[in-house]
C-alpha atoms as a PDB file:
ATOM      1  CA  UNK A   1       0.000   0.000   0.000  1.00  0.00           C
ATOM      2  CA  UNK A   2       2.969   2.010   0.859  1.00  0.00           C
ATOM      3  CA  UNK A   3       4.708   1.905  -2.642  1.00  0.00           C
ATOM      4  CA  UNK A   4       1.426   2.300  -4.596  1.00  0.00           C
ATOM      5  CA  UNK A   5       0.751   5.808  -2.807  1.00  0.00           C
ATOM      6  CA  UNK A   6       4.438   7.244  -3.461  1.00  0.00           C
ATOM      7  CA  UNK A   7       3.039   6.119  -7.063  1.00  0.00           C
ATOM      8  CA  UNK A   8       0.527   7.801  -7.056  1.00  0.00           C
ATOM      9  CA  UNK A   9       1.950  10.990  -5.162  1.00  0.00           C
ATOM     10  CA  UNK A  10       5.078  10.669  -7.658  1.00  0.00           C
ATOM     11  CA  UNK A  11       2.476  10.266 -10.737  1.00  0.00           C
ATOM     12  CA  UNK A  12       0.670  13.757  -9.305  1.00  0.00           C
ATOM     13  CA  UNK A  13       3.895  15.505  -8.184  1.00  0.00           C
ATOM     14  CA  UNK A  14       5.156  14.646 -12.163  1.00  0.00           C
ATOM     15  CA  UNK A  15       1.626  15.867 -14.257  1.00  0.00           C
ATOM     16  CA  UNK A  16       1.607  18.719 -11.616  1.00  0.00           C
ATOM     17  CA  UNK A  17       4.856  19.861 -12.228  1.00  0.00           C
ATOM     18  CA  UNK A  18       4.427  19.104 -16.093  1.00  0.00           C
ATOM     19  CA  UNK A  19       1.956  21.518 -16.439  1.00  0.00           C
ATOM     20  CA  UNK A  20       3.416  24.315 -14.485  1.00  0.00           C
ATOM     21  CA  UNK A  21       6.330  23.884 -16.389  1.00  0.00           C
ATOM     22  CA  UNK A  22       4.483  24.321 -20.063  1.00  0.00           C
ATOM     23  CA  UNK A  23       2.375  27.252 -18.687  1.00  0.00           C
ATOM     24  CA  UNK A  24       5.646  29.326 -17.529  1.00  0.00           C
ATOM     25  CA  UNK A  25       7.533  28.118 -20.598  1.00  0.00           C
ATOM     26  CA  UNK A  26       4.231  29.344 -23.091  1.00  0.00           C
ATOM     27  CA  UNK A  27       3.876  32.833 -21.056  1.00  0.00           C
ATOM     28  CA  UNK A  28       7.494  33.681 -21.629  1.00  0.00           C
ATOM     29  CA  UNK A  29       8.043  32.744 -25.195  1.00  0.00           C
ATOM     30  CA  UNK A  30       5.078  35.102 -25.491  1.00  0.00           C
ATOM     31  CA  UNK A  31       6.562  37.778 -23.376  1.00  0.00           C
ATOM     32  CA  UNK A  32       9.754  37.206 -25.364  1.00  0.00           C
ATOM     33  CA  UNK A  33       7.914  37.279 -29.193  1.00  0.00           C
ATOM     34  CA  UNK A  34       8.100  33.403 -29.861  1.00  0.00           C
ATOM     35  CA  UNK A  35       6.146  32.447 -32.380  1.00  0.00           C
ATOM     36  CA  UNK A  36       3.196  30.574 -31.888  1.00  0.00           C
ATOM     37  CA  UNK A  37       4.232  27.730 -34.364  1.00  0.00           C
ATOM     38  CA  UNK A  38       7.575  27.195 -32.508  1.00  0.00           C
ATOM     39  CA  UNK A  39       5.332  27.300 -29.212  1.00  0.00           C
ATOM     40  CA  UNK A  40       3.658  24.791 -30.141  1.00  0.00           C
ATOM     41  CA  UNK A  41       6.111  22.449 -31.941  1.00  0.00           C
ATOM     42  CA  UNK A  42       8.803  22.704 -28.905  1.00  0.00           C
ATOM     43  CA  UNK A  43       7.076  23.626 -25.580  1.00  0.00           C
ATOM     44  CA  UNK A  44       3.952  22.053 -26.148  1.00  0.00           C
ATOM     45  CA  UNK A  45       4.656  19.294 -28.688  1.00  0.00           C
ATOM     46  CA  UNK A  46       8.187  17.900 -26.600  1.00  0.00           C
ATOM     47  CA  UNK A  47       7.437  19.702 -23.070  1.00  0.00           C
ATOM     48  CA  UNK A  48       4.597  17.322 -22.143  1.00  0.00           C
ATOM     49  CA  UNK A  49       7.168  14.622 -22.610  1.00  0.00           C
ATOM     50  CA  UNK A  50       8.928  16.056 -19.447  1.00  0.00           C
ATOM     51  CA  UNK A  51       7.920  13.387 -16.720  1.00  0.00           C
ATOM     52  CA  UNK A  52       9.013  10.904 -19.119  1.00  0.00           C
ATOM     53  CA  UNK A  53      12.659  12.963 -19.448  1.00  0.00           C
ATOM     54  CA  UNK A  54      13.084  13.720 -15.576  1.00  0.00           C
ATOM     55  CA  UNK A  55      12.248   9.861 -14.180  1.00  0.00           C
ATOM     56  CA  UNK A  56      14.702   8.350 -17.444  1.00  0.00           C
ATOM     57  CA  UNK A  57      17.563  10.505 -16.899  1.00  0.00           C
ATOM     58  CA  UNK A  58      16.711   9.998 -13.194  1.00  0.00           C
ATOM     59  CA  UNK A  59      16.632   6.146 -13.596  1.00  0.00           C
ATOM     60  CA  UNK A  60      19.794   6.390 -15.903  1.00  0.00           C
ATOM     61  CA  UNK A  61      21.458   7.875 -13.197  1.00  0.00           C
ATOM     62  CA  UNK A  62      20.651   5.640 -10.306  1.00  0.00           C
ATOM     63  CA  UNK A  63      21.010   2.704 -12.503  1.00  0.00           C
ATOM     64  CA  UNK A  64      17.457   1.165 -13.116  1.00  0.00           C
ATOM     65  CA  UNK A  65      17.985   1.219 -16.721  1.00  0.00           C
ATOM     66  CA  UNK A  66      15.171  -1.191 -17.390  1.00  0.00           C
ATOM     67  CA  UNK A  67      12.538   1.595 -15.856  1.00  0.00           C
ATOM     68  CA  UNK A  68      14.572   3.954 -18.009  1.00  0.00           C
ATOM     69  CA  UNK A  69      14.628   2.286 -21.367  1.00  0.00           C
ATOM     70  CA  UNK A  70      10.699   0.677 -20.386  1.00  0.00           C
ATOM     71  CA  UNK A  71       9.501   4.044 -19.553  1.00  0.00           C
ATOM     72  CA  UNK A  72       9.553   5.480 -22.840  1.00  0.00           C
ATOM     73  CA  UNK A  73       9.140   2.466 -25.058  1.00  0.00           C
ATOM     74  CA  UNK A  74       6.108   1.952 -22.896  1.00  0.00           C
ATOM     75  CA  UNK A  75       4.506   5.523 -23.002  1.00  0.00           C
ATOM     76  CA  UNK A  76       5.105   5.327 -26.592  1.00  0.00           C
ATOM     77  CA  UNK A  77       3.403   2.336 -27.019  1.00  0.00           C
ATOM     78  CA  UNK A  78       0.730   3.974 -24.626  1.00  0.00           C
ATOM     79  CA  UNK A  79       0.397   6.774 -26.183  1.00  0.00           C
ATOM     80  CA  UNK A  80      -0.901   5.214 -29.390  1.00  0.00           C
ATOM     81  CA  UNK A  81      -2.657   2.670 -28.583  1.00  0.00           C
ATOM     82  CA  UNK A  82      -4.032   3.730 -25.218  1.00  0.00           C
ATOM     83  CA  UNK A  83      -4.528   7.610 -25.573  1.00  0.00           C
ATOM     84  CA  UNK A  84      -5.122   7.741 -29.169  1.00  0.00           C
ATOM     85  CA  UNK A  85      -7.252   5.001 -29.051  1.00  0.00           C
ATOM     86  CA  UNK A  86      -9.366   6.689 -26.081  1.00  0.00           C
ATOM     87  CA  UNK A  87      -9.500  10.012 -28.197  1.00  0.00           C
ATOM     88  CA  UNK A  88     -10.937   8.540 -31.012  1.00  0.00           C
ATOM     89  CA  UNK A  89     -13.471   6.600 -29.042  1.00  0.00           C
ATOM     90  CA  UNK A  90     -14.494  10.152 -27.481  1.00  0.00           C
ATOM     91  CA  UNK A  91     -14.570  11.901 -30.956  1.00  0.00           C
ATOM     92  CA  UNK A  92     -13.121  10.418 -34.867  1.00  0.00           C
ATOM     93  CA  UNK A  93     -10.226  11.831 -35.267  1.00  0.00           C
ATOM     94  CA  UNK A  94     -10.367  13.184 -38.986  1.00  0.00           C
ATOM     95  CA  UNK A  95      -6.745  14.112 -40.305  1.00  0.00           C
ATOM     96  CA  UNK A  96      -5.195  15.599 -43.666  1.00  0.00           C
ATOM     97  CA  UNK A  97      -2.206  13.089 -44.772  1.00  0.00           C
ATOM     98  CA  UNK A  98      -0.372  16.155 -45.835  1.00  0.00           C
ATOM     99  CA  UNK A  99      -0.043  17.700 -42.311  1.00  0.00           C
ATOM    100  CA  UNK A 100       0.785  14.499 -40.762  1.00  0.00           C
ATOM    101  CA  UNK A 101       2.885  12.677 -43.053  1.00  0.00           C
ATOM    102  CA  UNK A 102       6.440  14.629 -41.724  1.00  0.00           C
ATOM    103  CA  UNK A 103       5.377  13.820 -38.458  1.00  0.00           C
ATOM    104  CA  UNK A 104       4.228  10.053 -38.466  1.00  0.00           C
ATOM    105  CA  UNK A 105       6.647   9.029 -41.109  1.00  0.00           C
ATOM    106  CA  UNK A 106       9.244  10.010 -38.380  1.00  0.00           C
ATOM    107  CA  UNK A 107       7.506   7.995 -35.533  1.00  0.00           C
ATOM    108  CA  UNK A 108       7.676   4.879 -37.614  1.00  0.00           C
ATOM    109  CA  UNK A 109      11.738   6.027 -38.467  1.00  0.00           C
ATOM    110  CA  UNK A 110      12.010   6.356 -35.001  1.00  0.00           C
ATOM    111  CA  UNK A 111      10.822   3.185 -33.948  1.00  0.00           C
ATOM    112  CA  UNK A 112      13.123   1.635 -36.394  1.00  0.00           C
ATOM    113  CA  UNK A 113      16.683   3.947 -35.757  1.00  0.00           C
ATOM    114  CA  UNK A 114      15.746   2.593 -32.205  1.00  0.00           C
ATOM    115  CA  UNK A 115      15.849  -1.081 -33.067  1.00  0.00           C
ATOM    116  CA  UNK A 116      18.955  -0.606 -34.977  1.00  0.00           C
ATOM    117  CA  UNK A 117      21.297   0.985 -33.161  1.00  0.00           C
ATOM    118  CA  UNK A 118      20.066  -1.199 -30.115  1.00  0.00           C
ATOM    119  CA  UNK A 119      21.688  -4.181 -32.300  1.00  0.00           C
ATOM    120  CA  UNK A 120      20.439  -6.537 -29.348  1.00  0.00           C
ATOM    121  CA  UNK A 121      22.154  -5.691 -26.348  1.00  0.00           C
ATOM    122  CA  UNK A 122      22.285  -1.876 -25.465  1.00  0.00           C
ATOM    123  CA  UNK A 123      21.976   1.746 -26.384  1.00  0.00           C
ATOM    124  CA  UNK A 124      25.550   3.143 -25.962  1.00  0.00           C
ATOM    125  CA  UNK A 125      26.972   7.360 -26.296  1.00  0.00           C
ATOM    126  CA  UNK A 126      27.705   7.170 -29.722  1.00  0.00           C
ATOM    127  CA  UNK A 127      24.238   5.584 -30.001  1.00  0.00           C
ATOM    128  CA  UNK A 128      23.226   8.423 -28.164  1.00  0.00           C
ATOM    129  CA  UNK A 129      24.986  10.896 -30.356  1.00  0.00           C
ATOM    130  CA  UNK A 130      22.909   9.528 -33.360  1.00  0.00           C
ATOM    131  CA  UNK A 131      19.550   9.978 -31.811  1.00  0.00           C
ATOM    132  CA  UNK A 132      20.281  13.665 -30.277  1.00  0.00           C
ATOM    133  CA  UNK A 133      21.552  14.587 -34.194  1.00  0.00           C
ATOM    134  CA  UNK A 134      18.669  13.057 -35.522  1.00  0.00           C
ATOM    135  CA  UNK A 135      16.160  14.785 -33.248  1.00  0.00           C
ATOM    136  CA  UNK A 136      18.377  18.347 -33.972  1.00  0.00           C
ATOM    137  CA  UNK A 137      17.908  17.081 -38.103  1.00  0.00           C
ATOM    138  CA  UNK A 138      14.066  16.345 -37.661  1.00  0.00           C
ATOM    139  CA  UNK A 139      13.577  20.210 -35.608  1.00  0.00           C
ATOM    140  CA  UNK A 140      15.061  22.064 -38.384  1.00  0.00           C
ATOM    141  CA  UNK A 141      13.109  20.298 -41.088  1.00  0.00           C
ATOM    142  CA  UNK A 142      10.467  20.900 -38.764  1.00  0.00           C
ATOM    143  CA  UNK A 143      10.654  24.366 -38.585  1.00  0.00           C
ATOM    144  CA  UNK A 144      11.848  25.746 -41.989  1.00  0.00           C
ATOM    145  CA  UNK A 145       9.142  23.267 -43.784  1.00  0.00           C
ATOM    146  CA  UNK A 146       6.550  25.142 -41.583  1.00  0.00           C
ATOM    147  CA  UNK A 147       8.003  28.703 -41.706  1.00  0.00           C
ATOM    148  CA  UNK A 148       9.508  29.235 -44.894  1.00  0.00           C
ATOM    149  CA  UNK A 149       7.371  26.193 -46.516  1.00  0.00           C
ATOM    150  CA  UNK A 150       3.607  27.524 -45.594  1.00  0.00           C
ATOM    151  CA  UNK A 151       3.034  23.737 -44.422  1.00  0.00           C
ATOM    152  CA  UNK A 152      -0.449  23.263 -43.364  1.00  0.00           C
ATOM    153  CA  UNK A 153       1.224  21.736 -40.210  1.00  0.00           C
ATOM    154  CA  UNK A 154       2.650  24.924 -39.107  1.00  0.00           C
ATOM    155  CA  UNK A 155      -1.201  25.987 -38.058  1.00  0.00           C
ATOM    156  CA  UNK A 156      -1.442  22.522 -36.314  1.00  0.00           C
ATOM    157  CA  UNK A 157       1.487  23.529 -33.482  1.00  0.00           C
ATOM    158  CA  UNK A 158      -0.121  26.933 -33.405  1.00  0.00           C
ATOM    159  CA  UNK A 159      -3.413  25.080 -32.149  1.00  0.00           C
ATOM    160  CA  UNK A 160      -1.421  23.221 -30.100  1.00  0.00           C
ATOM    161  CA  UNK A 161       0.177  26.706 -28.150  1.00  0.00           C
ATOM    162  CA  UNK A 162      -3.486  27.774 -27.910  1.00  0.00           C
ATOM    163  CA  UNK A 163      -4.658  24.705 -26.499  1.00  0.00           C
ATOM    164  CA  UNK A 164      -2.860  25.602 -23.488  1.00  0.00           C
ATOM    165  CA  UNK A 165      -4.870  28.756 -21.862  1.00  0.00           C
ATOM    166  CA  UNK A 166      -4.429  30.549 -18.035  1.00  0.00           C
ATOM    167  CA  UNK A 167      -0.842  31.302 -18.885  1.00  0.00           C
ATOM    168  CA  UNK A 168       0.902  33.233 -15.941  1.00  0.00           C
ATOM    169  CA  UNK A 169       0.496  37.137 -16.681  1.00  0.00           C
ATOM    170  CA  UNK A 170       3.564  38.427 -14.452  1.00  0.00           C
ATOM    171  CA  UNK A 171       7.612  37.916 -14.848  1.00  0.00           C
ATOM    172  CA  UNK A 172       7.567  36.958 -11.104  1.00  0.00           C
ATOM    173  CA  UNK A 173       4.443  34.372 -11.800  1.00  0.00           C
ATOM    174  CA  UNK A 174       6.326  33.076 -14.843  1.00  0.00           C
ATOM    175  CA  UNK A 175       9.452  32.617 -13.073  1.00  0.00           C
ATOM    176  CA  UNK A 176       7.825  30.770  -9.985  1.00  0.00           C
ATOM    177  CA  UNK A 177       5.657  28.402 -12.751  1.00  0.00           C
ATOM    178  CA  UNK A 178       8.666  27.278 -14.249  1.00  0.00           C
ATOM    179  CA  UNK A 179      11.033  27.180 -11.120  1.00  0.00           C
ATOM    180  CA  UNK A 180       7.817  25.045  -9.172  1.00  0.00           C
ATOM    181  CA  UNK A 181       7.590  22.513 -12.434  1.00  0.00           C
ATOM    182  CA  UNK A 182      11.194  21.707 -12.509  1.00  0.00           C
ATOM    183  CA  UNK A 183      11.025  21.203  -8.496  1.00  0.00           C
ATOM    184  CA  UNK A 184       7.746  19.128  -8.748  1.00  0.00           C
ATOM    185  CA  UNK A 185       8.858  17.160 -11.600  1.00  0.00           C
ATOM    186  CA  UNK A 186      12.325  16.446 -10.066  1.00  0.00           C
ATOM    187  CA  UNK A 187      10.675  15.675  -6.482  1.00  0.00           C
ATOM    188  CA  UNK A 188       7.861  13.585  -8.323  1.00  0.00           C
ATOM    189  CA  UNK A 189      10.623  11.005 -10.157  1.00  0.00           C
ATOM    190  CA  UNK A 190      12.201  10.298  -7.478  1.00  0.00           C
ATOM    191  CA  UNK A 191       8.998   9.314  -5.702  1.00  0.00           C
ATOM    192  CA  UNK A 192       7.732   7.550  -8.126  1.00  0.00           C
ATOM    193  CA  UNK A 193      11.008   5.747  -8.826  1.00  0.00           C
ATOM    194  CA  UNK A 194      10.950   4.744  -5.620  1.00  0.00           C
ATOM    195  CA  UNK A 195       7.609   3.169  -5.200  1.00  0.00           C
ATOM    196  CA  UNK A 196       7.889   1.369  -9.176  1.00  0.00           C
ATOM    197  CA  UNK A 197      10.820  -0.229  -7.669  1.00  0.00           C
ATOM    198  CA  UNK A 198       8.687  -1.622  -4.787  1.00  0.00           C
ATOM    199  CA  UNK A 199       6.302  -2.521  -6.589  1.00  0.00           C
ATOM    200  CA  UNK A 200       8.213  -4.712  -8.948  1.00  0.00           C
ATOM    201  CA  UNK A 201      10.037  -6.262  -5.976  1.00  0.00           C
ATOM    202  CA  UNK A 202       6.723  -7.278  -4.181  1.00  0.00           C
ATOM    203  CA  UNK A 203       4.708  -8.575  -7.223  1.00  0.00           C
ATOM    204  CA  UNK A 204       8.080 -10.615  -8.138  1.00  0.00           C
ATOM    205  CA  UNK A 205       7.849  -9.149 -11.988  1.00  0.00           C
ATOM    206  CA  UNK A 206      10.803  -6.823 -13.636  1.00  0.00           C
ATOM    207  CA  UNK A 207      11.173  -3.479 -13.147  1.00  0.00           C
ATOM    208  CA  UNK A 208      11.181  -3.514 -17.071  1.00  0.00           C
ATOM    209  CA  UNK A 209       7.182  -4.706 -16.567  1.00  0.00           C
ATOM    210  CA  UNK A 210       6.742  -1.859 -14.546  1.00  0.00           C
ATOM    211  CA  UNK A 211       8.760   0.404 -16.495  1.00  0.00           C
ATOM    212  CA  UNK A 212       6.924  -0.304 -19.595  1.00  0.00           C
ATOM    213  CA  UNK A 213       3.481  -0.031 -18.042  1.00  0.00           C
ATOM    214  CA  UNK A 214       3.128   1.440 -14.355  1.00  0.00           C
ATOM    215  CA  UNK A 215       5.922   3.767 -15.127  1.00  0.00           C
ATOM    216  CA  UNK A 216       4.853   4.659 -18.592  1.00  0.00           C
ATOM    217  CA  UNK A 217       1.529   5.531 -17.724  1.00  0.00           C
ATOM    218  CA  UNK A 218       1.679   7.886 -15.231  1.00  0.00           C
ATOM    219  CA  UNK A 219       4.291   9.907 -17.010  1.00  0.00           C
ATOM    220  CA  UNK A 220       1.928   9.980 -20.286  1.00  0.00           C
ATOM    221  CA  UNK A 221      -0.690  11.461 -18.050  1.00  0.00           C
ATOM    222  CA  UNK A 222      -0.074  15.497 -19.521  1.00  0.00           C
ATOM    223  CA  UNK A 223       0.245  13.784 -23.243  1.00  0.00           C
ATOM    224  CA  UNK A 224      -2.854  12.776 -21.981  1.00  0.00           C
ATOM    225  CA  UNK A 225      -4.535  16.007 -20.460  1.00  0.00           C
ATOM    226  CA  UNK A 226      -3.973  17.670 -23.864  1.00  0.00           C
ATOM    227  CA  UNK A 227      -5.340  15.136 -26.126  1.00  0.00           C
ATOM    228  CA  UNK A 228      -8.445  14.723 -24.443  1.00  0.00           C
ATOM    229  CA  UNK A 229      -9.042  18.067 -23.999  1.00  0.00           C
ATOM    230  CA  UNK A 230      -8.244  18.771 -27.598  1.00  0.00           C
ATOM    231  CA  UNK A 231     -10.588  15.466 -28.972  1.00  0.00           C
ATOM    232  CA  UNK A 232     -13.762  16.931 -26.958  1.00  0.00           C
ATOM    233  CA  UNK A 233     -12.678  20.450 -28.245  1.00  0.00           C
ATOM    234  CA  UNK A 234     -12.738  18.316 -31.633  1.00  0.00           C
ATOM    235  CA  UNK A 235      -9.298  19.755 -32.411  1.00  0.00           C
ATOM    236  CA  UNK A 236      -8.133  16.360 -33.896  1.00  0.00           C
ATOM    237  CA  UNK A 237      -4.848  17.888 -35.564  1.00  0.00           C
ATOM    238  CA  UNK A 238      -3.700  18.694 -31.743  1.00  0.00           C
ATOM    239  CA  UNK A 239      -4.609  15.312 -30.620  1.00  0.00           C
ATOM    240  CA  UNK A 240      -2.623  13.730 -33.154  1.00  0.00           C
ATOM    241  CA  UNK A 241       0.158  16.065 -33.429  1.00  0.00           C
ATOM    242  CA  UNK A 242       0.811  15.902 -29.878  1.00  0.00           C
ATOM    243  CA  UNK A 243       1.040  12.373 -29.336  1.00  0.00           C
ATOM    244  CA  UNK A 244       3.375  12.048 -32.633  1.00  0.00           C
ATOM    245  CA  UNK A 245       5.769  15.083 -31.902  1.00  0.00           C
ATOM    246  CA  UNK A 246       5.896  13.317 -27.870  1.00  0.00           C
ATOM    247  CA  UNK A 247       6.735   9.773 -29.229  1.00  0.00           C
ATOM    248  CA  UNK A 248       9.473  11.617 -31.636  1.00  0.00           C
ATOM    249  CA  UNK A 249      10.871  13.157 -28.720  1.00  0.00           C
ATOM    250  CA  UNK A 250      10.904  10.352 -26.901  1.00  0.00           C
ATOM    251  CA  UNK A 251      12.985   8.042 -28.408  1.00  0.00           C
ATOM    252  CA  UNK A 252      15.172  10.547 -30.124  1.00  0.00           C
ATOM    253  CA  UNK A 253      15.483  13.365 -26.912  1.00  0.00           C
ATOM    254  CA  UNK A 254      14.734  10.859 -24.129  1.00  0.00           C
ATOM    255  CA  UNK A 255      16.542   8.182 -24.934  1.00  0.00           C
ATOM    256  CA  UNK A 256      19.804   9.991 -26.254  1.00  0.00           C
ATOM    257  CA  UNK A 257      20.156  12.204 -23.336  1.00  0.00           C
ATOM    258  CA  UNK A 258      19.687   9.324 -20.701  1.00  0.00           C
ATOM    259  CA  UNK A 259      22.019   7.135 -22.859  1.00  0.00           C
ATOM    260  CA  UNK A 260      24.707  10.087 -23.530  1.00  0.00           C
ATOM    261  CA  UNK A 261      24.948  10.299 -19.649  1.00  0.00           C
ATOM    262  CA  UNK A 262      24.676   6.543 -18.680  1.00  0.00           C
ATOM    263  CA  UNK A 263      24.828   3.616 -21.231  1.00  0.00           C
ATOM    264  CA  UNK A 264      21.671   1.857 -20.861  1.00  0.00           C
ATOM    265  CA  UNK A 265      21.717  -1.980 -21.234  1.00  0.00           C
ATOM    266  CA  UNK A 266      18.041  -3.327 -22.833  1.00  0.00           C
ATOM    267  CA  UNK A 267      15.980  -6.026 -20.866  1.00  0.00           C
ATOM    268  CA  UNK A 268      15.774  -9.457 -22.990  1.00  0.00           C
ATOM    269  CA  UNK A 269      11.801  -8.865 -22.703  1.00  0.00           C
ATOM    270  CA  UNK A 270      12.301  -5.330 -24.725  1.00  0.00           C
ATOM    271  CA  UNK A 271      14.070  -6.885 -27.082  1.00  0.00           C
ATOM    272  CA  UNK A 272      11.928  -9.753 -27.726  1.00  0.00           C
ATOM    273  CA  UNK A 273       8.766  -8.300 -27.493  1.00  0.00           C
ATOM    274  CA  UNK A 274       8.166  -4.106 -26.530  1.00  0.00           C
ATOM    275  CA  UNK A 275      10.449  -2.539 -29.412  1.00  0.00           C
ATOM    276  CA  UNK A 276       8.183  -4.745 -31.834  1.00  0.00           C
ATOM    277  CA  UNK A 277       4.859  -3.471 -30.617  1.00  0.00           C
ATOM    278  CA  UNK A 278       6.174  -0.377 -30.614  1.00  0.00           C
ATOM    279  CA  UNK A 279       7.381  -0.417 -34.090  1.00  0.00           C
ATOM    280  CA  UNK A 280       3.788  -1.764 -34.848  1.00  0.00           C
ATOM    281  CA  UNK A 281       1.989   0.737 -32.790  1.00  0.00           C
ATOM    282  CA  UNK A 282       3.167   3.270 -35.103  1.00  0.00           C
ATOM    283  CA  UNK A 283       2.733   1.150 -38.456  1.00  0.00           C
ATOM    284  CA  UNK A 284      -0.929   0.527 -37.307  1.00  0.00           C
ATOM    285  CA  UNK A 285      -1.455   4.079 -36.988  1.00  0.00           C
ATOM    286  CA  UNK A 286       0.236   5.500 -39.830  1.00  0.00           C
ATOM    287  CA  UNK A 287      -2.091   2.685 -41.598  1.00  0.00           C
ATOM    288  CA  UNK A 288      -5.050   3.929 -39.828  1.00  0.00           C
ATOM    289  CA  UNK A 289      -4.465   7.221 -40.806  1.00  0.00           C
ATOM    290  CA  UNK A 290      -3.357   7.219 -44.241  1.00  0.00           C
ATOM    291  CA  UNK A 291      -6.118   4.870 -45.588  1.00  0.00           C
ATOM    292  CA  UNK A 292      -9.194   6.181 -44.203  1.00  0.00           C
ATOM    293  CA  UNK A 293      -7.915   9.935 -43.632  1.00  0.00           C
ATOM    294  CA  UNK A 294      -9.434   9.681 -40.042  1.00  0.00           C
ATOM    295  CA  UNK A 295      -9.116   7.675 -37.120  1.00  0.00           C
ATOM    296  CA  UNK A 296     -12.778   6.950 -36.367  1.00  0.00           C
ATOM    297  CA  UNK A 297     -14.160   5.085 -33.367  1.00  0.00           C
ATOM    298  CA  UNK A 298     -14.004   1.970 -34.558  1.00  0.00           C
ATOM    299  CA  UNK A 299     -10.099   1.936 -35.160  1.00  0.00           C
ATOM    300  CA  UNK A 300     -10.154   3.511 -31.548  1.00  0.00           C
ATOM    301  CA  UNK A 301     -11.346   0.925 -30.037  1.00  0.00           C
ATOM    302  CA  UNK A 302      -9.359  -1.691 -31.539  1.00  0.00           C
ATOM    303  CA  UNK A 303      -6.218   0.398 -29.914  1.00  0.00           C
ATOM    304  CA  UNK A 304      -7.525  -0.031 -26.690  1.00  0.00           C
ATOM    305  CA  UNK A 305      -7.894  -3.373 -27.139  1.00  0.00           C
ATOM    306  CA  UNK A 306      -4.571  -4.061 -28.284  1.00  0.00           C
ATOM    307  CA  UNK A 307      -3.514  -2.030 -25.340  1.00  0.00           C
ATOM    308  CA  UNK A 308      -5.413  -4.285 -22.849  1.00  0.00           C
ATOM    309  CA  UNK A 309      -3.819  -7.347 -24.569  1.00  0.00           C
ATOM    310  CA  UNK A 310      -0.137  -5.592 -24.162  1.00  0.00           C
ATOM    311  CA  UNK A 311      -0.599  -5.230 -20.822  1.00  0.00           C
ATOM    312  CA  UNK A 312      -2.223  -8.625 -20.214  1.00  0.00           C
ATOM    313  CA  UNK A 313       0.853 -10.290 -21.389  1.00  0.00           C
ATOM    314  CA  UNK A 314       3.066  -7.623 -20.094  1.00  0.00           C
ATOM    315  CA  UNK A 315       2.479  -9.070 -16.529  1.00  0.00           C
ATOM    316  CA  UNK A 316       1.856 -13.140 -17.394  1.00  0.00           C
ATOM    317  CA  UNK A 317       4.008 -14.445 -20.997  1.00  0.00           C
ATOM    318  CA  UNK A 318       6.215 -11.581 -20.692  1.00  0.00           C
ATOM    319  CA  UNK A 319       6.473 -10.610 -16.940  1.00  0.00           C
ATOM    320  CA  UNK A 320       9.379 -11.906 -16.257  1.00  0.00           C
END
């Protein structure tokens, strides 16, 4: 009971601090004549991935590299078939294949640059120097496609800036949002580091289990908030683009800063099983989207399926 409440508190310390930490971030690129497009694409688009960056590199650190390589091949995988799936259910998710195609083709490339340079045993610094250049390579396509390009996907991150309202009006507010999200998010880690680790210890499973679900969860929850909020708004271009621009920077970002300051050894499971639903997660959904031109309910709710079969052989075929 103990270890499942510092979950819980480390799970609402993390989307707590997440928050705070795009709101002050939003208010002064405004205050500092940011463009809403890079708003969106950077703050919004990677900055919800920030409980997934703090508890990796915090994992990395303390040597739990199973929770920090499971953490975001799981919220990846959750974020597709789990949130996705749950916004489509609420409202079909119509999409252009023009403003998308950057963004999901790069998911899939992801996936795959991932499984590659992990060659079966581990994600080294030079691997980690390939994913950091590739996610530098992908933001300045990014960018001068949208700014110099007129790419319909440059008004998709500006939705995404505007999703976000209540900003913090003063310099002082500003400063104590972002000071109080780094705090929480640090704090909230190492909490709910703590209580994963527990967790796997008394249910006699890996913390590579828990990584890839528990763990992933809980730091999807602002990827979460935002898509949600955007599929009952029935902005389906933010729902989408946020869940594709936080599973780029997740395996690019995530995984090359953790690995650039601690080589992170993969768990046999990961290899045999996660990085290939994860790799097709993102086929399924590229599929979904390119063929139809929407992800409607029914394609929603065969994601959440396959996420309740994931985690149903996460913990028995797979949990140990």
């Amino acid at each position: 009971m103990l270890s499942a409440l510092f979950v819980i508190i480390g799970v609402l310390l993390l989307t707590t601090g997440g928050e705070a930490l795009i709101r002050g971030s939003l208010a002064a690129a405004k205050r500092m004549g940011v463009s809403p497009l890079l708003s969106g694409l950077l703050i919004v688009g990677f900055g919800t991935s920030a409980p997934e960056l703090v508890v990796s590199i915090d994992a990395a650190i303390n040597e739990r590299p199973d929770i920090a390589v499971g953490n975001v091949v799981g919220s990846n995988i959750g974020n597709i078939l789990l949130i996705l799936g749950m916004c489509a259910v609420i409202a079909p998710l119509a999409v252009k294949p023009l403003v998308l195609r950057r963004d999901g083709i790069t998911v899939v490339a992801g996936a795959v640059l991932f499984l590659v340079l992990v060659g079966g045993s581990a994600l080294a610094r030079f691997d980690a120097a390939i994913l950091l250049l590739a996610l530098v390579s992908y933001l300045i396509w990014a960018y001068r496609t949208e700014r110099f390009g007129n790419a319909p996907s440059a008004e998709l991150h500006k939705a995404e800036a505007q999703e976000v309202t209540s900003l913090p009006s003063t310099k002082l507010r500003i400063a104590a949002a972002i000071v109080f999200g780094l705090a929480l998010l640090i704090v909230g880690s190492q909490v709910l580091l703590k209580g994963a680790v527990d967790i796997a210890e008394s249910l006699g499973v890996s913390e590579a289990v828990i990584g890839l679900t528990l763990v992933a969860v809980g730091t999807s929850l602002p990827e979460l908030t935002v898509s949600v909020i955007a599929a009952f708004r029935r902005h389906a271009d933010v729902a989408i683009g946020n869940i594709l621009g936080s599973n780029i920077f997740n395996v690019l970002g995530i995984l090359g800063i953790s690995a650039l300051l601690q080589p992170l050894p993969v768990h046999e499971r990961i290899l045999k099983f996660d990085q290939w639903v994860m790799l097709g997660a993102s086929l399924v959904l590229l599929l979904f989207l390119y063929t139809g031109r929407r992800l409607s309910r029914f394609e929603g709710g065969l994601l959440l399926l396959g996420y309740v079969a994931y985690v149903g052989l996460s913990f028995t075929v797979f949990g140990g």
